[in-house]
Each structure stands twice: as structure tokens, then as C-alpha cells.
C-alpha atoms as a PDB file:
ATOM      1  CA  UNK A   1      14.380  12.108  -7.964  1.00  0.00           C
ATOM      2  CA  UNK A   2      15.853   8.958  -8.878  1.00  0.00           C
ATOM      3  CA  UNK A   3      13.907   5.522  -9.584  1.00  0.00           C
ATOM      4  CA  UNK A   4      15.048   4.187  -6.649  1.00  0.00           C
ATOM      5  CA  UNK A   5      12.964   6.227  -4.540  1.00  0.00           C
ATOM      6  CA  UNK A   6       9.713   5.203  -6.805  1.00  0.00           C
ATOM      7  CA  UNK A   7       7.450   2.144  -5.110  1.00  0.00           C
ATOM      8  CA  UNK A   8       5.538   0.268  -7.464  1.00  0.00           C
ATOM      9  CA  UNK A   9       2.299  -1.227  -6.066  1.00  0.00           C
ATOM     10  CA  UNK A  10       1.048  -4.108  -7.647  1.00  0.00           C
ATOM     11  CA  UNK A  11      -2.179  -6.740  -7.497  1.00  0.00           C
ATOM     12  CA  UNK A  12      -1.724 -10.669  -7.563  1.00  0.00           C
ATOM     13  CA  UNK A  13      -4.150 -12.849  -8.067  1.00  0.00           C
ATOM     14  CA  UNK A  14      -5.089 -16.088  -8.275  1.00  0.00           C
ATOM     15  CA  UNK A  15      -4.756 -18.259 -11.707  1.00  0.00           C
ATOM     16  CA  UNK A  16      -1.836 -18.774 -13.672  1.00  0.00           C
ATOM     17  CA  UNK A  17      -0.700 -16.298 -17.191  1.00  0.00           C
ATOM     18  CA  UNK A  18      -3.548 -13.705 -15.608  1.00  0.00           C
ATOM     19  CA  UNK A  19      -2.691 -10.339 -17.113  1.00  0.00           C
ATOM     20  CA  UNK A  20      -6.170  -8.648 -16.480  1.00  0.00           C
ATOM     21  CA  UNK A  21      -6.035  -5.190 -17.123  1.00  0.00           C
ATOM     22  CA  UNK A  22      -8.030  -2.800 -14.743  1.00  0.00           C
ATOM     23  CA  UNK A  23     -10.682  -0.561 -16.598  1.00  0.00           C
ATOM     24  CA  UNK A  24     -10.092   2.447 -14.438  1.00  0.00           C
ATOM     25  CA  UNK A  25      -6.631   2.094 -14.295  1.00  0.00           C
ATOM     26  CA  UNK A  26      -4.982   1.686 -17.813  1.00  0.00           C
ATOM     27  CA  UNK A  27      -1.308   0.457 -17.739  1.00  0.00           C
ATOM     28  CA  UNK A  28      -1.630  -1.719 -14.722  1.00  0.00           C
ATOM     29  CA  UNK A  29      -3.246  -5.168 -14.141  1.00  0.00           C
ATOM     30  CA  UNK A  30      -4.540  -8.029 -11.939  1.00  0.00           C
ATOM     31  CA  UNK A  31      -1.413 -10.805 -11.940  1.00  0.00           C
ATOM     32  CA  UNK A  32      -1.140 -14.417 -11.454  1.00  0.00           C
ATOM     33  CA  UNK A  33       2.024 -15.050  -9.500  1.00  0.00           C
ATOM     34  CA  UNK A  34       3.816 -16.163 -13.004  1.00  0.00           C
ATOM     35  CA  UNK A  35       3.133 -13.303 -14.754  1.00  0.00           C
ATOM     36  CA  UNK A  36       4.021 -10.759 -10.988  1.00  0.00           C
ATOM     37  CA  UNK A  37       7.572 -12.630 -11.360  1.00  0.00           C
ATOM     38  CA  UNK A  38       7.930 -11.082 -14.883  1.00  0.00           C
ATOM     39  CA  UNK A  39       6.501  -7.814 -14.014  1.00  0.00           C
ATOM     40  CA  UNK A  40       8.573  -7.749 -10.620  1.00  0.00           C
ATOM     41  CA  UNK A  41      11.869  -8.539 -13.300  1.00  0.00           C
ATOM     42  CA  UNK A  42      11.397  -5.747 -15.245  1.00  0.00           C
ATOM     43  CA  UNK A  43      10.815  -3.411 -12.505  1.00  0.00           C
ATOM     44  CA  UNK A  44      13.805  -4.158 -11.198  1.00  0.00           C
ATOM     45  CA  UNK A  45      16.059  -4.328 -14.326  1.00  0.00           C
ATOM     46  CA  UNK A  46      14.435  -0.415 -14.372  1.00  0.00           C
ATOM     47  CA  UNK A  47      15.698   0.332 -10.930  1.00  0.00           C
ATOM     48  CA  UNK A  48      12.316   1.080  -9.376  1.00  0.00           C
ATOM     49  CA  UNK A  49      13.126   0.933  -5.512  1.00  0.00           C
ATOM     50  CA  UNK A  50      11.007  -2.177  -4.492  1.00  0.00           C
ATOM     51  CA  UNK A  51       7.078  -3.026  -5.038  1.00  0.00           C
ATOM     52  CA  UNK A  52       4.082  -2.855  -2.750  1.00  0.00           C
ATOM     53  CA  UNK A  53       1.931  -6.064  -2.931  1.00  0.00           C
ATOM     54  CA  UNK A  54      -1.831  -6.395  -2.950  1.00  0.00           C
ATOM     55  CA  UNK A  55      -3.437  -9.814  -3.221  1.00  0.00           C
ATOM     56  CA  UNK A  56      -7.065 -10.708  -4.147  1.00  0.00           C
ATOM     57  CA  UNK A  57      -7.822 -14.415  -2.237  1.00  0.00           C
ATOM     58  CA  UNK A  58      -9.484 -17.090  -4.249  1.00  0.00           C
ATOM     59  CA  UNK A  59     -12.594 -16.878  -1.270  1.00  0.00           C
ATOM     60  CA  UNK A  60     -13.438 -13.919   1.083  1.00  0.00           C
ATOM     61  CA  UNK A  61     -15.402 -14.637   4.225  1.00  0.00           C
ATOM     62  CA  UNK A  62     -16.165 -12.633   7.511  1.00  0.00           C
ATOM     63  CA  UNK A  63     -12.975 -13.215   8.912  1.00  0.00           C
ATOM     64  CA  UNK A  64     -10.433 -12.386   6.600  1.00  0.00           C
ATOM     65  CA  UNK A  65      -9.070 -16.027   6.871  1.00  0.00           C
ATOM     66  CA  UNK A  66      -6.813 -16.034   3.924  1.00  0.00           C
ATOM     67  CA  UNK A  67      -5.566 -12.269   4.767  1.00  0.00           C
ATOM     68  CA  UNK A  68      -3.113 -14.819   7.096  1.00  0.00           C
ATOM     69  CA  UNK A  69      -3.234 -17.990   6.057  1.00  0.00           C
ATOM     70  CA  UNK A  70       0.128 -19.694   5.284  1.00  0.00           C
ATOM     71  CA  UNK A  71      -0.604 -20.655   1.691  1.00  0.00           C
ATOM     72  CA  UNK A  72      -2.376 -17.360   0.985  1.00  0.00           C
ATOM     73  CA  UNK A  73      -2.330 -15.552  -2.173  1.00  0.00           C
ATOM     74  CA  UNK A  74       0.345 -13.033  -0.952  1.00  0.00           C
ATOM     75  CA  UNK A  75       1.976 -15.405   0.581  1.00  0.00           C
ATOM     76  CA  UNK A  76       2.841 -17.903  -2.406  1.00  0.00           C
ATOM     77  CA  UNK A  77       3.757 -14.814  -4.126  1.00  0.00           C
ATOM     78  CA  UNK A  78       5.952 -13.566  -1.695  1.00  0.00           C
ATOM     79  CA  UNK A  79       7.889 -17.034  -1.787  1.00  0.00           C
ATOM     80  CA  UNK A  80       7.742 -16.647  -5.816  1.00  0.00           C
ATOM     81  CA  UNK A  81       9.450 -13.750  -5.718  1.00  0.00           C
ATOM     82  CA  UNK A  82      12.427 -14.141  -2.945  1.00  0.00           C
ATOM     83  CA  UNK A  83      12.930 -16.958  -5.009  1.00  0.00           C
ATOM     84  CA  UNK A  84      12.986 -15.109  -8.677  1.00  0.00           C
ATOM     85  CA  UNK A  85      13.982 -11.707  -7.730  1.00  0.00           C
ATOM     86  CA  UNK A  86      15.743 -12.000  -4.528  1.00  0.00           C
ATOM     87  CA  UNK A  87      17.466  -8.259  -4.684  1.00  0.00           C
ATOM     88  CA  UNK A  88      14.106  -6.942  -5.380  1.00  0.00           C
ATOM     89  CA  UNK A  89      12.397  -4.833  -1.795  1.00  0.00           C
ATOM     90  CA  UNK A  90       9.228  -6.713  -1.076  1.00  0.00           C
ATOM     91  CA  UNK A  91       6.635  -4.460   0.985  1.00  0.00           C
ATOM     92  CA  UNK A  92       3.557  -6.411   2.164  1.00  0.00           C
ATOM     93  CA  UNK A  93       0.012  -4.302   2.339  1.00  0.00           C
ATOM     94  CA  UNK A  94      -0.937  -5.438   5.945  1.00  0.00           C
ATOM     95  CA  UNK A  95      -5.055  -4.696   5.872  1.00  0.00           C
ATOM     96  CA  UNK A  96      -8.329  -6.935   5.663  1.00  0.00           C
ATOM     97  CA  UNK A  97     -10.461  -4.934   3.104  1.00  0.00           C
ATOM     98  CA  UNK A  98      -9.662  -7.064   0.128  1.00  0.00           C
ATOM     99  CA  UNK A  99      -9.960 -10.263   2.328  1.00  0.00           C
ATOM    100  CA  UNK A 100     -13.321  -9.945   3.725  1.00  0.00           C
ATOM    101  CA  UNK A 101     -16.735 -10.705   2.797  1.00  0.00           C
ATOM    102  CA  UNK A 102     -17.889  -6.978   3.818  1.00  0.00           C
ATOM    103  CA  UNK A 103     -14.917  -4.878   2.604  1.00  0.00           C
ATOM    104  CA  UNK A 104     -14.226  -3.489   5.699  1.00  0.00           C
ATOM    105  CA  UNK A 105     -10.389  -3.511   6.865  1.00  0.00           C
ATOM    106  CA  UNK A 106     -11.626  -5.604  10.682  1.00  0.00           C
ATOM    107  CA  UNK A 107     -13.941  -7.258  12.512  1.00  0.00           C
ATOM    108  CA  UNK A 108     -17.454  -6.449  12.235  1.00  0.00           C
ATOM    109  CA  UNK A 109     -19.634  -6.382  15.302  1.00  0.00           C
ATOM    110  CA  UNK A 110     -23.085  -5.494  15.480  1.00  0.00           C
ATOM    111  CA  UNK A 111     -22.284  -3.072  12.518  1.00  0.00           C
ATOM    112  CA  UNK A 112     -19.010  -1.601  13.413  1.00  0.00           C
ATOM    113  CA  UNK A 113     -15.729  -2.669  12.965  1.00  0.00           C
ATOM    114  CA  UNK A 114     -14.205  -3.265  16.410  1.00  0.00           C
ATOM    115  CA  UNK A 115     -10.632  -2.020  16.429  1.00  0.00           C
ATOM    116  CA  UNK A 116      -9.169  -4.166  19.332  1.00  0.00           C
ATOM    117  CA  UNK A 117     -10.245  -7.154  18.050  1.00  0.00           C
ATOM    118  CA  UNK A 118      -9.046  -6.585  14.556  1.00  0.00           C
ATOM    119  CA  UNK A 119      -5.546  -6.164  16.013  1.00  0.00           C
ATOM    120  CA  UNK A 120      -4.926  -9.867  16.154  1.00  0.00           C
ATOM    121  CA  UNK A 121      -5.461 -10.242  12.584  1.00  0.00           C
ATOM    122  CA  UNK A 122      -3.191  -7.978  11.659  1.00  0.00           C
ATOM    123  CA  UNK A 123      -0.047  -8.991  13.756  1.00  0.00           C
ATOM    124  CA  UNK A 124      -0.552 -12.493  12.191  1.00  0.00           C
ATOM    125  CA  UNK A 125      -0.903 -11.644   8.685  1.00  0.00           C
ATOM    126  CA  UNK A 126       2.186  -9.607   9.282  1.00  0.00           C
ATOM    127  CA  UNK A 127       4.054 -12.387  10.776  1.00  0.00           C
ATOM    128  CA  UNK A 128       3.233 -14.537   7.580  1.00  0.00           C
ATOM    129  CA  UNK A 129       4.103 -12.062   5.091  1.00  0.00           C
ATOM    130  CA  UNK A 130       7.460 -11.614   6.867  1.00  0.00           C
ATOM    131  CA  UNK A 131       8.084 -15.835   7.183  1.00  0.00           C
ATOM    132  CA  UNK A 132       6.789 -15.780   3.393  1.00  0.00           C
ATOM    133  CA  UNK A 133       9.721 -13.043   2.448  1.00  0.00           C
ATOM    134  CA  UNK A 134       8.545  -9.778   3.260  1.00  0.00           C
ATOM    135  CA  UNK A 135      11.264  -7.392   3.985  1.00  0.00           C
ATOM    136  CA  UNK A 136       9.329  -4.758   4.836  1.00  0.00           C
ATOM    137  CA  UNK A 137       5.648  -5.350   6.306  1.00  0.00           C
ATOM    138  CA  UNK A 138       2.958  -2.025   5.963  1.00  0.00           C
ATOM    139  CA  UNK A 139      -0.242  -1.784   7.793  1.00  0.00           C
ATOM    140  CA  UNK A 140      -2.673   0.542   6.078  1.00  0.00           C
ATOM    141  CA  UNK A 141      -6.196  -0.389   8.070  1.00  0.00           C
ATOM    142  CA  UNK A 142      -5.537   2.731  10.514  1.00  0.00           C
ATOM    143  CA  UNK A 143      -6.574   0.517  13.627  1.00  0.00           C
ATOM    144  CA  UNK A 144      -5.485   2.333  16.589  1.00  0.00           C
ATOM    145  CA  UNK A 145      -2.849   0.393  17.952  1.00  0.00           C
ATOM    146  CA  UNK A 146      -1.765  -1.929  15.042  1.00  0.00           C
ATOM    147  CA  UNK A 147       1.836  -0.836  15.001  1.00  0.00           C
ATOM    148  CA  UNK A 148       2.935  -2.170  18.648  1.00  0.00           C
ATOM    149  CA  UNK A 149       0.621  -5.388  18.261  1.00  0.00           C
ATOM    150  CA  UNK A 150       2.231  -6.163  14.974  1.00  0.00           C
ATOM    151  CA  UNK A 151       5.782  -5.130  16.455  1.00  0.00           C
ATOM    152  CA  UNK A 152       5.308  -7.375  19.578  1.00  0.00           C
ATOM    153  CA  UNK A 153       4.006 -10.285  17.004  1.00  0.00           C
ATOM    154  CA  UNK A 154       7.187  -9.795  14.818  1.00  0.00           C
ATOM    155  CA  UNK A 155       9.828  -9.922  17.494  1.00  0.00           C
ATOM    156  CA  UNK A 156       7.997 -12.673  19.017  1.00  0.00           C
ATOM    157  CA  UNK A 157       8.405 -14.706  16.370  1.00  0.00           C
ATOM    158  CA  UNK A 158      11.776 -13.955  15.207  1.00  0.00           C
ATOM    159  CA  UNK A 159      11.009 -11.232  13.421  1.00  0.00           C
ATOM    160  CA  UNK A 160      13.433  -8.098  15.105  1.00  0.00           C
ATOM    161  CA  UNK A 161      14.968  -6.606  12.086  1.00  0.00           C
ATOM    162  CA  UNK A 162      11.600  -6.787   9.824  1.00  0.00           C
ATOM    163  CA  UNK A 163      10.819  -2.824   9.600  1.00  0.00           C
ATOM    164  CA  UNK A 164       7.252  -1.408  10.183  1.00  0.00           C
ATOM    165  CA  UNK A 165       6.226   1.110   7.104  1.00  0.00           C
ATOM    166  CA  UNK A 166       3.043   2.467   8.785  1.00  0.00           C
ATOM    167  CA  UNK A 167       0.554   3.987   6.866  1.00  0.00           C
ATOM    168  CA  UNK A 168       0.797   6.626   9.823  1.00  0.00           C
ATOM    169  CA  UNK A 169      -1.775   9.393   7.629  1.00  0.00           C
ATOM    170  CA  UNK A 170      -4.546   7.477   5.950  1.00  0.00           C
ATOM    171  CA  UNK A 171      -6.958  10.026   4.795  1.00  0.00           C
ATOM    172  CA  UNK A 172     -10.491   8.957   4.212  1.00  0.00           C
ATOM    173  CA  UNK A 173     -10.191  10.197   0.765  1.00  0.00           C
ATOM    174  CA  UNK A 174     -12.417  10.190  -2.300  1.00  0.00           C
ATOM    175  CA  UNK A 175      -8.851   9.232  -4.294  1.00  0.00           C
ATOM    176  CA  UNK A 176      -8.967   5.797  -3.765  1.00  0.00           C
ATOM    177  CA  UNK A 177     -11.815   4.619  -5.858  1.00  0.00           C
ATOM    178  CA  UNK A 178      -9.936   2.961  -8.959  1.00  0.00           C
ATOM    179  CA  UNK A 179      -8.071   0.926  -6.631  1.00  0.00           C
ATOM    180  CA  UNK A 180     -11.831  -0.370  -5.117  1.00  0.00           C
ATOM    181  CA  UNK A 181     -11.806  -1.666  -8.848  1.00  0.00           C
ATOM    182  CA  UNK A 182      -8.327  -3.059  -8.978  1.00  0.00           C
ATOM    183  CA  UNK A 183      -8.729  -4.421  -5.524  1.00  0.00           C
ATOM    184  CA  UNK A 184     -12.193  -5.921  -5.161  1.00  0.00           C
ATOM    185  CA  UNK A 185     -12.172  -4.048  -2.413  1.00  0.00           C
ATOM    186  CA  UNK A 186     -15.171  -1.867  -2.142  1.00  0.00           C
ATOM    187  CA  UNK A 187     -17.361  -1.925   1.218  1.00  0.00           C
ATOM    188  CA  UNK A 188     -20.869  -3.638   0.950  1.00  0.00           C
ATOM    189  CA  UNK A 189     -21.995  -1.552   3.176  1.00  0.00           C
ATOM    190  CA  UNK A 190     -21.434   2.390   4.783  1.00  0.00           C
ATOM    191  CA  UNK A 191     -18.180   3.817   4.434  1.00  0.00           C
ATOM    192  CA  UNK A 192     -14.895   3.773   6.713  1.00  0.00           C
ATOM    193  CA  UNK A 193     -14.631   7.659   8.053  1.00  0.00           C
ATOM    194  CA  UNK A 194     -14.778   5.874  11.054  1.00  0.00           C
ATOM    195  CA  UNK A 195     -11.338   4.959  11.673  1.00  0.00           C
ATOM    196  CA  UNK A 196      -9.294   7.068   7.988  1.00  0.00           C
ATOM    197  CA  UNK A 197      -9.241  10.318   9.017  1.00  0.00           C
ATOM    198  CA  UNK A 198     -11.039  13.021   8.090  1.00  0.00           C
ATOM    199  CA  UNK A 199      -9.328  15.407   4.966  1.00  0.00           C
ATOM    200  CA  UNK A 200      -9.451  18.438   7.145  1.00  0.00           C
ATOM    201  CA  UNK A 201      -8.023  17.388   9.931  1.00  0.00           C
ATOM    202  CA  UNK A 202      -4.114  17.927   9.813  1.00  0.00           C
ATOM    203  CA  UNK A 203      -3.015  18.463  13.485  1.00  0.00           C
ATOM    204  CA  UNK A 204      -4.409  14.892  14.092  1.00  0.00           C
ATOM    205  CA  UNK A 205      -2.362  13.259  11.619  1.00  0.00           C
ATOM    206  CA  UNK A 206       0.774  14.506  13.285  1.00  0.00           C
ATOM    207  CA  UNK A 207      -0.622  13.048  16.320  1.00  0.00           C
ATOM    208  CA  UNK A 208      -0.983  10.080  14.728  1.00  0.00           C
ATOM    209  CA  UNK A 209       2.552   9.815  13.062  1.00  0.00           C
ATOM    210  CA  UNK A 210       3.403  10.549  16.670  1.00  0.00           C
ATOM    211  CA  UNK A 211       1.832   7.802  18.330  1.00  0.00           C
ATOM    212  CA  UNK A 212       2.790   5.107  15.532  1.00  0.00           C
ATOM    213  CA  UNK A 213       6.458   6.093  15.714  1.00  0.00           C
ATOM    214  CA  UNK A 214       6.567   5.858  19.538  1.00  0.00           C
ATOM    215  CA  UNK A 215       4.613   2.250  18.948  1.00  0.00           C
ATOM    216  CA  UNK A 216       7.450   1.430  17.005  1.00  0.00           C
ATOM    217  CA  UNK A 217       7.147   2.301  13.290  1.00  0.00           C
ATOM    218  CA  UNK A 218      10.099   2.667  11.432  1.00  0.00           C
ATOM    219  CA  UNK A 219       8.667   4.170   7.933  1.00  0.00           C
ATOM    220  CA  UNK A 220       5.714   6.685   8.083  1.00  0.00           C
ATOM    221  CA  UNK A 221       3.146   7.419   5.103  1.00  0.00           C
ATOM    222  CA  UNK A 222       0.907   9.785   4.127  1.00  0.00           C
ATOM    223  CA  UNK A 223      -1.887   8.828   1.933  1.00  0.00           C
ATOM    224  CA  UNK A 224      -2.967  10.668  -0.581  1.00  0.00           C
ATOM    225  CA  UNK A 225      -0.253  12.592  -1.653  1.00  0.00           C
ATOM    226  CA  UNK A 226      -1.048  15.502  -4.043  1.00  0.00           C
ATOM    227  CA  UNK A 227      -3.864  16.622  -2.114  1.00  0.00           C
ATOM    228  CA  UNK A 228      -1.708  16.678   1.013  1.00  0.00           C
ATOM    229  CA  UNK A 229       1.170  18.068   0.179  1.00  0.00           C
ATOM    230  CA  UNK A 230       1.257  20.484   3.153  1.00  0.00           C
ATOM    231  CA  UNK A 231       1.191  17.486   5.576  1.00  0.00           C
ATOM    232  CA  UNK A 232       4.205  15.874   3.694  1.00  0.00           C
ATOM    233  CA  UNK A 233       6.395  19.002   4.027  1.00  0.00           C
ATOM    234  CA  UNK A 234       5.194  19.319   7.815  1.00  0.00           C
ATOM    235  CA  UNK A 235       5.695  15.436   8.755  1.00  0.00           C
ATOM    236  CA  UNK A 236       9.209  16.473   6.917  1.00  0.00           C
ATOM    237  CA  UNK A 237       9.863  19.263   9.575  1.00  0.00           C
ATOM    238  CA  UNK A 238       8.927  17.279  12.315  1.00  0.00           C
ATOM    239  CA  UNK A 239       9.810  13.591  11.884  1.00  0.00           C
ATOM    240  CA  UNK A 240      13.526  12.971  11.173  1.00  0.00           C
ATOM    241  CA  UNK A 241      12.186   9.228  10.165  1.00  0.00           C
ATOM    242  CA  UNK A 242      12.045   7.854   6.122  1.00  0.00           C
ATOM    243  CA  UNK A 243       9.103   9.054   4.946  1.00  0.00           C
ATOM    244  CA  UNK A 244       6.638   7.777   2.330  1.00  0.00           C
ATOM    245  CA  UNK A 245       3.633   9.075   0.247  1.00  0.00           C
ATOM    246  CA  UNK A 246       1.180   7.452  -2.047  1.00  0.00           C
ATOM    247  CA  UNK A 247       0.147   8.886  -4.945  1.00  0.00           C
ATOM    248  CA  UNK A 248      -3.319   6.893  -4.894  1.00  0.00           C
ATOM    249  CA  UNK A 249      -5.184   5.321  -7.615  1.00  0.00           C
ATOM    250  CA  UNK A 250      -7.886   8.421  -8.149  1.00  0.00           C
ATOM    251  CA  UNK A 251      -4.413  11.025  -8.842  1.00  0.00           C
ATOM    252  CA  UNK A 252      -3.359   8.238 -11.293  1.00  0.00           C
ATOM    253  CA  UNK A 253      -6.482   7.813 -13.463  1.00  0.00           C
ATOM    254  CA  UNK A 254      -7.104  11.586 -13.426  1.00  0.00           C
ATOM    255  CA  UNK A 255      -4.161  12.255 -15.216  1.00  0.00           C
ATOM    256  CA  UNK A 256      -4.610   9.394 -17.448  1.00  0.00           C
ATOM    257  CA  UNK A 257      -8.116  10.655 -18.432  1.00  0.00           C
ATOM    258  CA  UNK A 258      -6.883  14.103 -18.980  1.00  0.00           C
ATOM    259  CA  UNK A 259      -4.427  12.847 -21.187  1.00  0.00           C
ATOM    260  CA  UNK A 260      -6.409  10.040 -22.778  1.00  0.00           C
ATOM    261  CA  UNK A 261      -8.799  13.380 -23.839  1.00  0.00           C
ATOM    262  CA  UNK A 262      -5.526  15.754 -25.526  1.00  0.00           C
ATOM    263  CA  UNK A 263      -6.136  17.870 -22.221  1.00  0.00           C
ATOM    264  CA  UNK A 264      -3.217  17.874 -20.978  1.00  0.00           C
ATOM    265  CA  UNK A 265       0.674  16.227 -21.526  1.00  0.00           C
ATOM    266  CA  UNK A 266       0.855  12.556 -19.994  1.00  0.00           C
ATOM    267  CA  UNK A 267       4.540  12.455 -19.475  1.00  0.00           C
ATOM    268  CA  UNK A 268       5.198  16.625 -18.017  1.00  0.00           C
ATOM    269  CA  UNK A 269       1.648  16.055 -15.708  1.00  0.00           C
ATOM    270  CA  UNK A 270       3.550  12.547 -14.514  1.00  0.00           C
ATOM    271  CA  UNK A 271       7.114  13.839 -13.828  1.00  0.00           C
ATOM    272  CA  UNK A 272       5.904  17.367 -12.299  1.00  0.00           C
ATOM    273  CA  UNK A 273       3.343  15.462  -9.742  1.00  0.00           C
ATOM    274  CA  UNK A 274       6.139  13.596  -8.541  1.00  0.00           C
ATOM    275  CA  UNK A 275       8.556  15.955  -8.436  1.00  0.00           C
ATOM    276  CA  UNK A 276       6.033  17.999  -5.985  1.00  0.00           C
ATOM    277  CA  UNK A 277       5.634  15.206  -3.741  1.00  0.00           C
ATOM    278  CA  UNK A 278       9.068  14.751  -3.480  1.00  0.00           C
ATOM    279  CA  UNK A 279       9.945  18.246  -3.205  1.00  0.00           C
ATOM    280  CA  UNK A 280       7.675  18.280  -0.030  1.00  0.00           C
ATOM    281  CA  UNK A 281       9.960  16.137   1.885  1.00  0.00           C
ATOM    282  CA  UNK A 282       9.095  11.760   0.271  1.00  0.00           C
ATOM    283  CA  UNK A 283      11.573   9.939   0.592  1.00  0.00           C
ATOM    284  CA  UNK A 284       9.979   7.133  -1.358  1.00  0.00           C
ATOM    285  CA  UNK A 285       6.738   7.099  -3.312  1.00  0.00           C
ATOM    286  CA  UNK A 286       4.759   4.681  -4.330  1.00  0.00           C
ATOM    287  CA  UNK A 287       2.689   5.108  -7.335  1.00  0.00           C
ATOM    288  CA  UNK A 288       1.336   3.364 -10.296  1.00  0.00           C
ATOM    289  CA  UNK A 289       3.622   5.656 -12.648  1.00  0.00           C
ATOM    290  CA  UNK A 290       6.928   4.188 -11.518  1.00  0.00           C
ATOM    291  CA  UNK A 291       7.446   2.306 -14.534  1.00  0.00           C
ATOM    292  CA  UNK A 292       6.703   5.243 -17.145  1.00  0.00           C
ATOM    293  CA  UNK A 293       9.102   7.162 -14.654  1.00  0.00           C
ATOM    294  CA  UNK A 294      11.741   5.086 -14.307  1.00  0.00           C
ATOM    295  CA  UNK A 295      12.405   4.757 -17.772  1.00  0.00           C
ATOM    296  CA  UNK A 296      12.292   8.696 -17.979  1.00  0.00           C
ATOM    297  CA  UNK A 297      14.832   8.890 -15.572  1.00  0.00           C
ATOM    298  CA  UNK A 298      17.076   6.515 -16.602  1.00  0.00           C
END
């Protein structure tokens, strides 16, 4: 494992010299765009492999307006950072959650989100992201069909050689709860086990990794990581693609709260969780350790 292969996700927000730390998450914060353009610097002068970028918009409404609006949050930051770190890999989160009013990743109607129609979203907050800087664009909603809409958008517009990293295996997990925090993300109302998948369910993620690469991803993901493991290895068998996990917010602040209590050692718990995931077949992983790690393996 080198820190090249480590992705470090990060959360920019509106503001300027915004360093807000997030309670569940201890190490990591909620940027303005100045203060993501030092943090971006460093991760790169550490030889972390690129960044994964959140935003949180100044308003959130019904239709995730500013999810693709051309002066967006992401967006400005995007153009901050080409501009300031130009050799650093920007990866865009594609989704809606932390852009809507409901926290859902589409279009609600009459109580559910309605997949087809959420499509259009996504393709066009792909297409900004990738006008904005973006050299790699990655849809995490888990709308069927959001790979070849956002593929057709991209190559209409100019877009050929922007790559797709899917977030092919998006478990409906009870992992991701921190990031809720770090986010703003959290629905107002039900859940989404209507379109993640469900934990126990492994022969349909490889039908969905499937089906996205045929659509035209050229990255997979699986999402969680440590408590999929088995998937990893088996996408690794199968798929002769690059291939991502996410070691999610909840893995993160479990080992920070073990260690925060003497339980157990920060630094071996950090190092041997990665080296798992990438012993099961990552190629990249983005987590909210790369930072600690990188310097490790420097």
C-alpha cells in the first residue's frame, strides 16, 4: 500500500476561513473553499492519490437546484482548486442527498423517489463538475441507469475522456451515519433501502457492477468496505476494471472511539483495516484516514 492509492474525501462549504470540525468525526472538518485549497496542498505534498469532494449548498430546496448549478458550491471549489493544485486528482460526488430539502438522493413523487426522473439531474451536475475541473466524476445515488445517462451527457458535451467512478455496490448500510453529520445529509423522512441495496444481498451487487460497467463505467466501488470484504475480493476475481472501496464514516469513528477510550491502538487498528481492504483486491481507497496514513507510509 502506498499513499497514492489512498482517496481523501473531503466537505466544502460555504463561508470563507471555515474550519468546522465534525463532532462525530474528529480529525476532519466542514471547509470554506480557502481553507479546502490549503487542506487539498497538504494532501498532496503527502502524496495521497487525489480527494473526493462533498459540498454543502448555501440553500437546499426540492429540486436539488444548486446540486448543478454553474456557480455551485462544488463547483467554485472545483475551479479553486484546478487553479491552486492543478496536479492534484479531483473526484466529484455526483448525488442529490446533501442538495435537497428532503435528503433523499432524487426526485420525490407522491412519496417515492422516482428513479427516471432523477436521471436528468444527475447527468447535468456531472457535466458541471467536469466543465468546473473534475477529472474524474462519481455517482453514488444508485439510480438505476445513472451511468449511461451521465455518459451520454458527458460526451455530448465534450466530455469523452472524463472517466465514470461508479459507486457500482452501495450498500444500504448502518456505516454511514457520521457522514449524515458531516454532510447535512440525513433524510427527513423514511429511509433509502429502496434503491442501496440490501447488506445480504451479494449476487446482486455483481449484477450491478455488471450492468454499470456495460453502461459505461470505468471505475467500480464498493461501499462499505470492512464489512464487505468478501465482495471486494469477488468484484476482484471477476472485474479486470480499477476498483475502489470506501471505508465509510461509521468504520472511521469506531476506531476513533475505541481509541479515544485506551481500547484499542489508533495507528495498528488504522494501518491493518486498510491493509485488509487492500489485500481483498482495492485498488484505491478512499477514507478519512489518508492523511494519518500517508504520513505513516512515507
Amino acid at each position: 500500500m502506498t499513499p497514492s492509492q489512498l482517496i481523501l474525501p473531503l466537505f466544502v462549504c460555504p463561508g470563507e476561513g471555515i474550519r468546522r470540525e465534525i463532532g462525530s468525526m474528529p480529525g476532519n472538518y466542514q471547509l470554506s473553499i480557502d481553507e479546502l485549497v490549503r487542506e487539498c496542498a497538504e494532501a498532496h505534498s503527502l502524496g495521497i492519490g487525489g480527494i473526493l469532494l462533498f459540498g454543502l449548498p448555501e440553500t437546499k430546496d426540492e429540486m436539488a437546484s444548486e446540486a448543478y448549478a454553474e456557480d455551485g458550491i462544488v463547483q467554485r471549489a472545483m475551479r479553486a482548486l484546478k487553479s491552486e493544485t492543478p496536479k492534484l486528482l479531483l473526484i466529484s460526488d455526483v448525488c442529490n442527498c446533501e442538495y435537497t430539502s428532503h435528503g433523499h438522493c432524487g426526485k420525490v413523487v407522491d412519496g417515492d423517489v422516482d428513479n427516471d426522473a432523477t436521471l436528468q439531474w444527475l447527468a447535468c451536475a456531472a457535466v458541471s463538475h467536469a466543465r468546473a475541473g473534475a477529472d474524474i466524476v462519481a455517482p453514488s445515488d444508485m439510480m438505476d441507469g445513472r451511468v449511461a445517462a451521465i455518459r451520454t451527457a458527458l460526451d455530448r458535451n465534450g466530455f469523452q475522456n472524463t472517466p465514470i467512478l461508479s459507486y457500482a455496490a452501495k450498500f444500504a448500510s448502518v456505516f454511514y451515519g457520521p457522514f449524515r453529520e458531516a454532510a447535512d445529509s440525513a433524510p427527513q423522512f423514511g429511509d433509502r433501502r429502496s434503491y442501496q441495496m440490501d447488506p445480504a444481498n451479494g449476487r446482486e451487487a455483481m449484477r450491478e457492477i455488471a450492468l454499470d460497467l456495460e453502461e459505461g463505467a470505468d471505475i467500480i466501488m464498493i461501499k462499505p468496505a470492512l464489512a464487505y470484504l468478501d465482495l471486494i475480493w469477488e468484484a476482484r476475481q471477476r472485474f479486470d476494471v480499477p476498483l475502489a472501496a470506501y471505508q465509510v464514516s461509521g468504520e472511521f469513528s469506531m476506531i476513533m472511539a475505541a481509541a479515544g477510550h485506551g481500547w484499542i491502538d489508533r495507528e495498528r487498528a488504522m494501518m491493518e483495516t486498510l491493509t485488509s481492504i487492500r489485500r481483498a483486491g482495492a485498488d484505491m481507497i478512499a477514507t478519512y484516514f489518508a492523511k494519518p496514513a500517508a504520513q505513516l507510509l512515507s
